[in-house]
N, C-alpha and C. Protein backbone atom coordinates (compact mmCIF):
# COMPACT_ATOMS: atom_id res chain seq x y z
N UNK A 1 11.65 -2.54 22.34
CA UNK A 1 11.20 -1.44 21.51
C UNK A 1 10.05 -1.92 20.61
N UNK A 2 9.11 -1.27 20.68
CA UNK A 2 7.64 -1.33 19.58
C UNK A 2 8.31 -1.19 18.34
N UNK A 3 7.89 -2.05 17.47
CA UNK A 3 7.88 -1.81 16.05
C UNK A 3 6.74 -1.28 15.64
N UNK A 4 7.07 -0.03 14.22
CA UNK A 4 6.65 0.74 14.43
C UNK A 4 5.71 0.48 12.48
N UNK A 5 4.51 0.36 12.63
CA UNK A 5 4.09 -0.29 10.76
C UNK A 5 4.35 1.02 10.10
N UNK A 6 3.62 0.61 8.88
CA UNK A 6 3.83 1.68 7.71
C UNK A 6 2.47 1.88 7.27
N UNK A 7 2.02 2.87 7.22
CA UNK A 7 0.76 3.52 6.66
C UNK A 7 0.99 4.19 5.62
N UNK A 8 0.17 3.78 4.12
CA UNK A 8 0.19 4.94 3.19
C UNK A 8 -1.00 5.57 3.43
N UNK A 9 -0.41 7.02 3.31
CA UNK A 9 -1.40 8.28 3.29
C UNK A 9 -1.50 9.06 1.64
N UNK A 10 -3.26 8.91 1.02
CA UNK A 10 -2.57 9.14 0.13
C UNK A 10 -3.74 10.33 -0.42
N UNK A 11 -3.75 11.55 -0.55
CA UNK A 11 -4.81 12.56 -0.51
C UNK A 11 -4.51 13.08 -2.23
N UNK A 12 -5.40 13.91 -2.67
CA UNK A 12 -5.13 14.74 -3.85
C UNK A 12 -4.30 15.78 -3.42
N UNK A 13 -4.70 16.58 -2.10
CA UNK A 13 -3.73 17.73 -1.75
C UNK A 13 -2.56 17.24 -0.98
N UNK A 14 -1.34 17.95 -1.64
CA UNK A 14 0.06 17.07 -0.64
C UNK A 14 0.36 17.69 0.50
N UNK A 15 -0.59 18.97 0.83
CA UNK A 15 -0.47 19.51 2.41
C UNK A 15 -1.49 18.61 2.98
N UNK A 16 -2.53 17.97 2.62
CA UNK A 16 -3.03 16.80 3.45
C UNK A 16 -2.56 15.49 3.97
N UNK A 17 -1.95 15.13 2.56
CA UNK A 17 -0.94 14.21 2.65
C UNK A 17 -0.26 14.37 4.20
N UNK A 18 0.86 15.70 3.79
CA UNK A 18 1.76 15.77 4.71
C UNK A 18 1.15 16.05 5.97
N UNK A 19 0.26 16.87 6.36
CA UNK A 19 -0.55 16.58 7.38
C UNK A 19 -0.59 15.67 7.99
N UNK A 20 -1.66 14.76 7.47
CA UNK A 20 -2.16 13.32 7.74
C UNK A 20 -0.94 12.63 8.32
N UNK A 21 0.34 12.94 7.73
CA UNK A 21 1.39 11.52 7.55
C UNK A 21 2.21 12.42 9.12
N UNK A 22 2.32 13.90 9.22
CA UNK A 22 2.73 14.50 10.54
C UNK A 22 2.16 13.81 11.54
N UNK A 23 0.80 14.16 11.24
CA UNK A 23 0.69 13.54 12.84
C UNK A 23 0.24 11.99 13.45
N UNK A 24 0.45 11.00 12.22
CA UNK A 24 1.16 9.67 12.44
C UNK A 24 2.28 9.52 12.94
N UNK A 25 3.04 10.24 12.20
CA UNK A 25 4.22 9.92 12.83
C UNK A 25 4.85 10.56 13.92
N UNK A 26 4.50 11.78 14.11
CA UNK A 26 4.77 12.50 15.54
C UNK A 26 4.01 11.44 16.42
N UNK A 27 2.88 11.48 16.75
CA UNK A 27 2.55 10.31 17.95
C UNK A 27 3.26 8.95 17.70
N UNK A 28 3.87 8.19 17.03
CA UNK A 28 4.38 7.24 16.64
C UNK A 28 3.64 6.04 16.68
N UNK A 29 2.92 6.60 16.31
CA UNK A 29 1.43 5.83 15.24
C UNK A 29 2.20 4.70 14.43
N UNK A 30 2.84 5.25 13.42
CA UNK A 30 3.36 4.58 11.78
C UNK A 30 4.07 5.63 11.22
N UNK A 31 5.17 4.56 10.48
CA UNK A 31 5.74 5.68 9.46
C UNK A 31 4.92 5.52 8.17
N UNK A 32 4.94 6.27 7.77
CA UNK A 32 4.18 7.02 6.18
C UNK A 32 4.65 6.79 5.06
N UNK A 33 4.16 6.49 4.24
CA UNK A 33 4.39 6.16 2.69
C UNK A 33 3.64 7.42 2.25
N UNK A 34 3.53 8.70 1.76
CA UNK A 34 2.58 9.61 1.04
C UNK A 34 2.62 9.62 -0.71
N UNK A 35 1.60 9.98 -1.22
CA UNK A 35 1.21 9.69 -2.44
C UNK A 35 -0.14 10.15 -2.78
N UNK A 36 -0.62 10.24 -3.91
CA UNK A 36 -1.43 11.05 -4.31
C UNK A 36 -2.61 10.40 -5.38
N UNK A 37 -1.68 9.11 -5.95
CA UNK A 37 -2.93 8.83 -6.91
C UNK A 37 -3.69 7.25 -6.40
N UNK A 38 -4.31 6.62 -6.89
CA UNK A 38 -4.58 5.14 -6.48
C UNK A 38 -3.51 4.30 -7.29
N UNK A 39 -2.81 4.57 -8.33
CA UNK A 39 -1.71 3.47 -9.07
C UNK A 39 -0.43 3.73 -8.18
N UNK A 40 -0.30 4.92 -7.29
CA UNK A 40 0.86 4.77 -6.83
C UNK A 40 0.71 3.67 -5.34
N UNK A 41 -0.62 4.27 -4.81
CA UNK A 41 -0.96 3.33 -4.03
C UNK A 41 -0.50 1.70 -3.87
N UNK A 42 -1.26 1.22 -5.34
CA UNK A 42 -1.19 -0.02 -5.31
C UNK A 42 0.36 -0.47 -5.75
N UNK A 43 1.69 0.41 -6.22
CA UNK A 43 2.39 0.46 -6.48
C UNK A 43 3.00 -0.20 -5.12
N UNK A 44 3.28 1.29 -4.60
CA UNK A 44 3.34 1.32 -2.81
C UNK A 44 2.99 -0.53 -2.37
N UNK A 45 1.79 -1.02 -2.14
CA UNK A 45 1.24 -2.47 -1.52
C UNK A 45 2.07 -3.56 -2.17
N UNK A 46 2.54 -3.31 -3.52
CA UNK A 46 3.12 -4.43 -3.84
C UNK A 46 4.81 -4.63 -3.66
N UNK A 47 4.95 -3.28 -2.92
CA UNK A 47 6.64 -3.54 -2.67
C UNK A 47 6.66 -3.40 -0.65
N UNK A 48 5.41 -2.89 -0.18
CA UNK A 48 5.65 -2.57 1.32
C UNK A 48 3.97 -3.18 2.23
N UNK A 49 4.56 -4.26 3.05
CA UNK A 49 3.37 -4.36 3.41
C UNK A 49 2.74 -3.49 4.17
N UNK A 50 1.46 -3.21 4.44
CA UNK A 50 0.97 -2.33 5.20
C UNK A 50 -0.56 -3.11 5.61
N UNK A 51 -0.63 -2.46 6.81
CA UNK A 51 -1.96 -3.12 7.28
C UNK A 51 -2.95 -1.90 7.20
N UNK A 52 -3.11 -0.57 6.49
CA UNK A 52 -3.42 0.45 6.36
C UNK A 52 -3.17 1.38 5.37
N UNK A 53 -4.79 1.60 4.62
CA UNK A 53 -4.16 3.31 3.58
C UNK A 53 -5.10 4.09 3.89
N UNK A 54 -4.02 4.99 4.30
CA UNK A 54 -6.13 6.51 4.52
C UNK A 54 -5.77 6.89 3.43
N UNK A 55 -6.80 7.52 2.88
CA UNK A 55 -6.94 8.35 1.61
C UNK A 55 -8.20 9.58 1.83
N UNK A 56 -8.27 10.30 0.88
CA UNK A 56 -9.57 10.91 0.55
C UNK A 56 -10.08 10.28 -0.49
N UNK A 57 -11.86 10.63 -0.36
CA UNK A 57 -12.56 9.59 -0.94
C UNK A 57 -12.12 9.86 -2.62
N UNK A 58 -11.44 10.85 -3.12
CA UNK A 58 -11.18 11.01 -4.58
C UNK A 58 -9.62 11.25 -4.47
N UNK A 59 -8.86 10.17 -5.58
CA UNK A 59 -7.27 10.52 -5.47
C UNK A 59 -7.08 10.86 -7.52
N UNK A 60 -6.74 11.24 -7.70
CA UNK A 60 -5.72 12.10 -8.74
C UNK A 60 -6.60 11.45 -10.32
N UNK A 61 -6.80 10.56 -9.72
CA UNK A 61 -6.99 8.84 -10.87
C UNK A 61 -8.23 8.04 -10.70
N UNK A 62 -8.95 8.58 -9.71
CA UNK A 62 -10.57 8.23 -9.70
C UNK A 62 -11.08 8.12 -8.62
N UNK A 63 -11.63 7.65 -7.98
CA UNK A 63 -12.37 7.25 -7.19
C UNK A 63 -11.38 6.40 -5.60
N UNK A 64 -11.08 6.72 -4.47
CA UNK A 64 -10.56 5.93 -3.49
C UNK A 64 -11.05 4.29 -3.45
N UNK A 65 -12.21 4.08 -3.59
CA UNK A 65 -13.13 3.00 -2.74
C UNK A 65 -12.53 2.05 -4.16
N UNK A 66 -12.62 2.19 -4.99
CA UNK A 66 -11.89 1.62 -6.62
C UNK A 66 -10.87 0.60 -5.98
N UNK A 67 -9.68 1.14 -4.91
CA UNK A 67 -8.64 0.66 -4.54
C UNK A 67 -9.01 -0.66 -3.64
N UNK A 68 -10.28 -1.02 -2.88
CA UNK A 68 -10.81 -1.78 -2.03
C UNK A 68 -10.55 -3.29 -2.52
N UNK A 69 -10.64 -3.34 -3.67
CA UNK A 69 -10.78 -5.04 -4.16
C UNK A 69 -9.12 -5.15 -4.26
N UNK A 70 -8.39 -3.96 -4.46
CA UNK A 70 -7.15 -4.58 -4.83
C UNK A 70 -6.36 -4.48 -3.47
N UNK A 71 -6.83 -4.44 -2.27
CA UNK A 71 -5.80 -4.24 -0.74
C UNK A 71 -5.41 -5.50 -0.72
N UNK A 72 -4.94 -5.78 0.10
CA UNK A 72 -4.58 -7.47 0.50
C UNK A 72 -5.45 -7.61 1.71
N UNK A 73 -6.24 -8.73 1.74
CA UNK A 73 -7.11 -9.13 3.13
C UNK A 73 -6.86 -8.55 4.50
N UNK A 74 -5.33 -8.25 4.79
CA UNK A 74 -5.02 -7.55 5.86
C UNK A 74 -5.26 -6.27 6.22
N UNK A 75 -5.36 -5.39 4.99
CA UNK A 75 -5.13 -4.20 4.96
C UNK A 75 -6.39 -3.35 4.97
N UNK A 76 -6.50 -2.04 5.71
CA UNK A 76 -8.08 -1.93 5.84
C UNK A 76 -7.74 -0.65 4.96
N UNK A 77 -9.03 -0.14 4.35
CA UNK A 77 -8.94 1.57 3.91
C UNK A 77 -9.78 2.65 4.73
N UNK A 78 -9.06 3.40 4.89
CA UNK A 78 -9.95 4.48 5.48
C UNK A 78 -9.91 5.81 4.90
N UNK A 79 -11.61 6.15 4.50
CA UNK A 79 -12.08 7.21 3.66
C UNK A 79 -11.70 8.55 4.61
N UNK A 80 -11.01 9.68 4.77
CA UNK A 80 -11.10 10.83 5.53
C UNK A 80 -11.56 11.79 4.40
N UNK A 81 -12.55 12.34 5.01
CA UNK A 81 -13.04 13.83 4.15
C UNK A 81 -14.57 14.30 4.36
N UNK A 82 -15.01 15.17 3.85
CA UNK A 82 -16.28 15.78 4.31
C UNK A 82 -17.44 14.53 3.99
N UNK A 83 -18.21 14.46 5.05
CA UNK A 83 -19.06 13.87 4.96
C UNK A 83 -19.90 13.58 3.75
N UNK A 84 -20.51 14.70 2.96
CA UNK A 84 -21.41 14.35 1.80
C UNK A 84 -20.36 13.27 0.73
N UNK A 85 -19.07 13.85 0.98
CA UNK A 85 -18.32 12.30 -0.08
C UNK A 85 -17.90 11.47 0.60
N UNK A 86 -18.53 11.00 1.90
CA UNK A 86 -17.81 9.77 2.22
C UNK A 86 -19.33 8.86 2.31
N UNK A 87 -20.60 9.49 1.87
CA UNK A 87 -21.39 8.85 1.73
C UNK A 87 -21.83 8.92 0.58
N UNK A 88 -21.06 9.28 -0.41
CA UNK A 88 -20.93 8.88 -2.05
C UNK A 88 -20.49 7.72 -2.14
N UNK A 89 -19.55 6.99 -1.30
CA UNK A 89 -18.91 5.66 -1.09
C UNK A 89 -19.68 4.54 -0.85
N UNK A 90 -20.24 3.77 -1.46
CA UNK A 90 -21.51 2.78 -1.24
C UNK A 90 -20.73 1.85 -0.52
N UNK A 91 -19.76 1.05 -0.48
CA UNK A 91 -18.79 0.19 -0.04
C UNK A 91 -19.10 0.17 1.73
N UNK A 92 -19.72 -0.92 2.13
CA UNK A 92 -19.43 -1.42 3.77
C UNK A 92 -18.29 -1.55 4.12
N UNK A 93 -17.34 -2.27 3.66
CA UNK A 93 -15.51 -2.64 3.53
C UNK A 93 -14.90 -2.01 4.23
N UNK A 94 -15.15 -0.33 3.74
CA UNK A 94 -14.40 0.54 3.62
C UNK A 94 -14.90 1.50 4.85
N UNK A 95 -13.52 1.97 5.57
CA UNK A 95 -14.01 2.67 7.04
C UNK A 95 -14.03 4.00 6.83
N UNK A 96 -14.73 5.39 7.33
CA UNK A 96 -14.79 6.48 7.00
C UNK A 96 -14.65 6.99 8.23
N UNK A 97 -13.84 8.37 8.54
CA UNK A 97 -13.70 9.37 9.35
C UNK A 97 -14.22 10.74 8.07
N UNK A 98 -15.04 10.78 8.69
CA UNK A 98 -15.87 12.73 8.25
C UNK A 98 -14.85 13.95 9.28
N UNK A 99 -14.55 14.45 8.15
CA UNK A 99 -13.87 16.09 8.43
C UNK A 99 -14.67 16.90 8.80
N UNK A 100 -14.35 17.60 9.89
CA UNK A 100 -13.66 18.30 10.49
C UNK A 100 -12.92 16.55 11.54
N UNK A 101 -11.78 16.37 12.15
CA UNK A 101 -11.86 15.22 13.40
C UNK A 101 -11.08 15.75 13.61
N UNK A 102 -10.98 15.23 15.23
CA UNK A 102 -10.05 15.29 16.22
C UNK A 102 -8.64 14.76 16.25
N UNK A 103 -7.66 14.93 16.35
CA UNK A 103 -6.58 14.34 16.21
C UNK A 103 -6.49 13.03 16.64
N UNK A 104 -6.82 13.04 18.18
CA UNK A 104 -7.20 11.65 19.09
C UNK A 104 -7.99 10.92 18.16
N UNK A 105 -8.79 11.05 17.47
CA UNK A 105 -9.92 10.18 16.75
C UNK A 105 -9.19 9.54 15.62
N UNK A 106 -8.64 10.65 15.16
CA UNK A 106 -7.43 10.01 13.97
C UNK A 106 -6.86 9.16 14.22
N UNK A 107 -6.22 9.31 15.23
CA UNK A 107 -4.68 8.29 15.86
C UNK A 107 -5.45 7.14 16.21
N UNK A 108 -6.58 6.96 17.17
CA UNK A 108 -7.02 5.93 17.68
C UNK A 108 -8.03 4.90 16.92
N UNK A 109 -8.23 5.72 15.96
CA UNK A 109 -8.50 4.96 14.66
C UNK A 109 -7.77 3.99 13.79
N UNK A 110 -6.31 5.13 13.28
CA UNK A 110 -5.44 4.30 12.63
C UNK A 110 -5.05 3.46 13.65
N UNK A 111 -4.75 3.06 15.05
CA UNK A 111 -4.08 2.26 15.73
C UNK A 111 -5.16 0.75 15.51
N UNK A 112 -6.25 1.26 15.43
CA UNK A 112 -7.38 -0.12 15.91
C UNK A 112 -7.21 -0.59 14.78
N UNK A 113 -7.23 -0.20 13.45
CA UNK A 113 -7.24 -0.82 12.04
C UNK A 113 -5.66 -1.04 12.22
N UNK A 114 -4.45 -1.15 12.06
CA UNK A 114 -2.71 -1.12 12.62
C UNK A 114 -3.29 -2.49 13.16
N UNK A 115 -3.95 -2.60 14.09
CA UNK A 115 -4.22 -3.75 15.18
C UNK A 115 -4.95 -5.37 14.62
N UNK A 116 -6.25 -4.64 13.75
CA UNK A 116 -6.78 -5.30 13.22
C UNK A 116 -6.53 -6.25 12.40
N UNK A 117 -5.31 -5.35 11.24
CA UNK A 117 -4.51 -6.11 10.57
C UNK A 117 -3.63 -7.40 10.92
N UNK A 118 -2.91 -6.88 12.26
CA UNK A 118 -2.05 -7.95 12.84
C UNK A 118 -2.68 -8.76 12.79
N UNK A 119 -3.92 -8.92 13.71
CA UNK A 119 -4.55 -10.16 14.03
C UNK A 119 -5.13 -10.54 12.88
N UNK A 120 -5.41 -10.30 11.87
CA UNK A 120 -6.13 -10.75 10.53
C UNK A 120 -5.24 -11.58 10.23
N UNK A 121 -3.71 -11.47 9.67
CA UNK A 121 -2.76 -11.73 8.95
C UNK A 121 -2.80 -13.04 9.75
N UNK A 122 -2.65 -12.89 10.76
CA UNK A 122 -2.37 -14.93 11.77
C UNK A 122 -3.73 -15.69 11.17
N UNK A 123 -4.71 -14.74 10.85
CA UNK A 123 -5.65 -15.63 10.37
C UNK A 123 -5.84 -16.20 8.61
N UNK A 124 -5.57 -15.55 7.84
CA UNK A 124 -5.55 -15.44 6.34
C UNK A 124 -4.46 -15.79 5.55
N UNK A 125 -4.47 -16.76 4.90
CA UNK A 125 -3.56 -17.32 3.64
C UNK A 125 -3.35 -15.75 2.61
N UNK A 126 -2.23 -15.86 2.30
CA UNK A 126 -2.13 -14.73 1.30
C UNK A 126 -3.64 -14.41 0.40
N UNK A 127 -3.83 -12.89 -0.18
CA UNK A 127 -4.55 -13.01 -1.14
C UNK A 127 -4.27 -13.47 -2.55
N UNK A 128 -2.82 -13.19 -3.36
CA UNK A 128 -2.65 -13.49 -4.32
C UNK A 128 -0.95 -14.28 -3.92
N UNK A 129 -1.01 -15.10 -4.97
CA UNK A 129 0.09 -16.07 -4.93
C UNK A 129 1.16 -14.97 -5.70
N UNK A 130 2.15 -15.97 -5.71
CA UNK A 130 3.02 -14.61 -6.92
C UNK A 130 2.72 -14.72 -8.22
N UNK A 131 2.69 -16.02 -8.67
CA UNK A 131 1.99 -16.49 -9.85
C UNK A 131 0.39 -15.42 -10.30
N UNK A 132 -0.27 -15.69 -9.70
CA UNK A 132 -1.16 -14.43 -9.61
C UNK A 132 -1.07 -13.19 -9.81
N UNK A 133 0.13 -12.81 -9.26
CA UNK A 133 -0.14 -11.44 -8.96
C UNK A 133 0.88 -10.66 -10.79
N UNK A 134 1.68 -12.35 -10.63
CA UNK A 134 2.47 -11.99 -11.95
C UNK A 134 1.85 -11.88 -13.14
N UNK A 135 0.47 -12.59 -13.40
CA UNK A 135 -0.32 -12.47 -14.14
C UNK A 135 -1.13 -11.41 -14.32
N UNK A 136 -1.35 -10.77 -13.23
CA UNK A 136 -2.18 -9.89 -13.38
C UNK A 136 -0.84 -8.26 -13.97
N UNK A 137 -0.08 -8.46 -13.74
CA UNK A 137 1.04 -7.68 -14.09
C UNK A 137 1.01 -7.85 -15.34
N UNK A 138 1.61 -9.15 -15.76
CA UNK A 138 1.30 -9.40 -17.28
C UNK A 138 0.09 -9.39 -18.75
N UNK A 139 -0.66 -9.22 -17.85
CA UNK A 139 -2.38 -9.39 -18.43
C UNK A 139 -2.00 -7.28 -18.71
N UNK A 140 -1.78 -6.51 -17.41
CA UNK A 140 -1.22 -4.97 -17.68
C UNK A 140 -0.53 -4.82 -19.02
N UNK A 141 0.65 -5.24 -19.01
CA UNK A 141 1.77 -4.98 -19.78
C UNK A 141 1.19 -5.17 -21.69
N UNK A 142 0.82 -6.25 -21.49
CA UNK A 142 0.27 -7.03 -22.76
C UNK A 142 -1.11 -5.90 -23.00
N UNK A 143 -2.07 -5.35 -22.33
CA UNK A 143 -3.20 -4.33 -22.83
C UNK A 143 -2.25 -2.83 -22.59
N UNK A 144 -0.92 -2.58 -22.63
CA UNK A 144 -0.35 -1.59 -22.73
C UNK A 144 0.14 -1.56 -23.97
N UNK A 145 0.74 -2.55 -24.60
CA UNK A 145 1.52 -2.75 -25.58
C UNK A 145 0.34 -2.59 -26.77
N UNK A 146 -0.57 -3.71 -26.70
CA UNK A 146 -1.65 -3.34 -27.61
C UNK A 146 -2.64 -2.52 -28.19
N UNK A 147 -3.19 -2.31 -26.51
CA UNK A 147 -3.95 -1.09 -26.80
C UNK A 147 -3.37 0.38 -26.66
N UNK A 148 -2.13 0.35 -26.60
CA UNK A 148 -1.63 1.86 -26.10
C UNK A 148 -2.12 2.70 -25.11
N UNK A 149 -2.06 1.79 -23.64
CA UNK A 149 -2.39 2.37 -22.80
C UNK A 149 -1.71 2.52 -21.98
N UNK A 150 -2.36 3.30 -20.62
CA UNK A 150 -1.28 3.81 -19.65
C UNK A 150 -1.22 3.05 -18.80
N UNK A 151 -0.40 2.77 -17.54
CA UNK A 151 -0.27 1.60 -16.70
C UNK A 151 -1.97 1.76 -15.86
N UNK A 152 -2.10 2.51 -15.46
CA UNK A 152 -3.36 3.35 -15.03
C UNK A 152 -4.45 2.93 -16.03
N UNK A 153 -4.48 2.96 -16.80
CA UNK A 153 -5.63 2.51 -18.04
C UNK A 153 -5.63 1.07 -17.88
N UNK A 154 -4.45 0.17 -18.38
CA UNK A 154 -4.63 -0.63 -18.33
C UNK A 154 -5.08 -1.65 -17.09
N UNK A 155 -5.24 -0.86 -15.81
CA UNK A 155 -5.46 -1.44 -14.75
C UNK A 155 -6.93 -1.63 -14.58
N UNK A 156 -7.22 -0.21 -15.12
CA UNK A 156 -8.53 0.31 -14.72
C UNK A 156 -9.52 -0.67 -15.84
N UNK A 157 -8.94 -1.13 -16.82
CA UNK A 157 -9.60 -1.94 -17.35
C UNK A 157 -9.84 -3.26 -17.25
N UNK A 158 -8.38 -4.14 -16.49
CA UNK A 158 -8.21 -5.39 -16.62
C UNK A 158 -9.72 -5.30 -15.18
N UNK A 159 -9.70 -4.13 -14.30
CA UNK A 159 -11.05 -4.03 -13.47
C UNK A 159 -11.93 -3.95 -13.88
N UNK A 160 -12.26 -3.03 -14.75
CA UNK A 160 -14.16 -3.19 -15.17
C UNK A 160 -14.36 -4.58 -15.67
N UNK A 161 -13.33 -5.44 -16.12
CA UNK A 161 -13.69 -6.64 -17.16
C UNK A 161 -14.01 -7.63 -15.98
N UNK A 162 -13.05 -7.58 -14.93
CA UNK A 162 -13.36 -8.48 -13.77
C UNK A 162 -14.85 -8.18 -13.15
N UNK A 163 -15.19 -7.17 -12.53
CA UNK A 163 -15.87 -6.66 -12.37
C UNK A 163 -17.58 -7.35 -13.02
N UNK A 164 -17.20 -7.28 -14.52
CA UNK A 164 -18.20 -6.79 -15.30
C UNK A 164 -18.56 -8.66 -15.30
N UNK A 165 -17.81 -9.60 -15.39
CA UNK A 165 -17.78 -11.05 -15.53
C UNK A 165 -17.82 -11.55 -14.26
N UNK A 166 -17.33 -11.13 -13.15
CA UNK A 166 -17.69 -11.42 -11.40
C UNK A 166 -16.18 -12.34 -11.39
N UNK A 167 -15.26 -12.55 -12.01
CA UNK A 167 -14.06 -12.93 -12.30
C UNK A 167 -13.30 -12.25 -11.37
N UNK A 168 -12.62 -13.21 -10.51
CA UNK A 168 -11.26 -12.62 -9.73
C UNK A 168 -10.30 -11.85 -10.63
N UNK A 169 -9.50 -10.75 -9.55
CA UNK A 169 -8.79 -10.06 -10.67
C UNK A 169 -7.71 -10.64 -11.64
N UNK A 170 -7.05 -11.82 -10.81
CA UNK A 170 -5.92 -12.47 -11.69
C UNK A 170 -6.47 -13.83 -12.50
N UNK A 171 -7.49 -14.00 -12.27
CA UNK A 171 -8.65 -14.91 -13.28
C UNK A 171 -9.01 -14.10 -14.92
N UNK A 172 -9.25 -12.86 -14.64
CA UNK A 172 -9.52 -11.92 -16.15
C UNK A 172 -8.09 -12.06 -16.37
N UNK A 173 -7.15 -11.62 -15.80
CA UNK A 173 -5.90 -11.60 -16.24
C UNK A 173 -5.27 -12.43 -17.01
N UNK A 174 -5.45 -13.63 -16.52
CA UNK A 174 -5.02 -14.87 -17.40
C UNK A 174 -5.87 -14.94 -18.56
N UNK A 175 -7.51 -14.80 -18.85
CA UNK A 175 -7.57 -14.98 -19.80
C UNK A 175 -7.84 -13.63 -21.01
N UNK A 176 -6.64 -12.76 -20.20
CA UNK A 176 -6.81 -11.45 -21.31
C UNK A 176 -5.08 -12.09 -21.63
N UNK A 177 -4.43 -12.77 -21.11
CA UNK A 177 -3.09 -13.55 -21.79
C UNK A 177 -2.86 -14.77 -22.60
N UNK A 178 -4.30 -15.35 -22.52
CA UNK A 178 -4.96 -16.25 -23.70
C UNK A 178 -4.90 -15.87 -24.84
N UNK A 179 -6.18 -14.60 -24.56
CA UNK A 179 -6.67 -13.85 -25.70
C UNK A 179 -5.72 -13.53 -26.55
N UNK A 180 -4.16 -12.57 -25.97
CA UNK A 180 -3.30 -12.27 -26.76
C UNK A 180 -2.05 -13.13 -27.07
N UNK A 181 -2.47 -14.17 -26.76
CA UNK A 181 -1.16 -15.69 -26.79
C UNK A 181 -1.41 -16.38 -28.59
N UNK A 182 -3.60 -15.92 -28.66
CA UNK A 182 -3.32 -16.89 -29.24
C UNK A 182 -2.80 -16.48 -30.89
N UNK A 183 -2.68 -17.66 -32.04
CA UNK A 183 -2.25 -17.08 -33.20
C UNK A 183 -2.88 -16.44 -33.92
């Protein structure tokens, strides 16, 4: 028997969602994780591996392509939605299917990226250690407490700072746990 991966599908509308995630799983594509914003997303990656998230290029909480630095090396994204916003998406990374598509195009899409992943993973050392990833959790928690922010805020920030310094994400992290360590 094929084992069968897990794809999160994760749209602003939850009849897309459910859509999207129908006819994965009717062809027996993948079973579905559905969701709606990018924090549930990355929620989703850190408890289920997946070698795949379609989304639309805008989820609840900003921007899809936002989610790209935080996938794990295995995992590919794919933009579905009308063309003029999937070339709002500057990102090479990131794979796009333009709406109106074919069902077949869908499926044989998600299968090649499903595929891609496998073979990536035999090739690639984890992206983040746990140590890492615990930091970057903690670097969250600590700009929640302080700055009174939302888990979502505080994410979106410990990113622009990485971002803004060319700093890996659990590199800002540690030293936004400096910052508030010290006396």
């Amino acid at each position: 028997m094929r084992h069968v991966e897990t794809v999160i599908v994760a749209f602003e509308s939850e009849t897309m969602c459910q859509r999207f995630s129908d006819l994965l799983e009717s062809t027996g594509t993948a079973k579905c994780l559905t969701c709606r914003s990018g924090d549930q997303v990355r929620r989703l990656l850190s408890k289920q591996q997946t070698y795949c998230v379609v989304c639309s290029p805008h989820l609840t909480d900003g921007p899809a392509e936002w989610l790209y630095q935080d996938l794990p090396p295995t995992c590919s994204l794919l933009l579905v939605g009308p063309q003029h916003m999937l070339d709002a998406c500057g990102s090479g990374e990131v794979f796009k299917l333009a709406t109106p598509i074919r069902r077949e195009e869908a499926v044989s899409t998600v299968r090649l990226l499903l595929q891609f992943g496998r073979r990536t993973e035999k090739l690639l050392p984890p992206r983040r250690s746990g140590a890492e990833q615990e930091a970057v959790e903690r670097a969250k928690e600590l700009l929640m407490e302080r700055k009174g922010l939302s888990e979502e805020e505080a994410h979106r920030l410990l990113q622009k700072r990485s971002m803004d310094t060319g700093a890996r994400l659990y590199q800002t992290a540690r030293r936004i746990i400096r910052e508030y360590q010290r006396p």
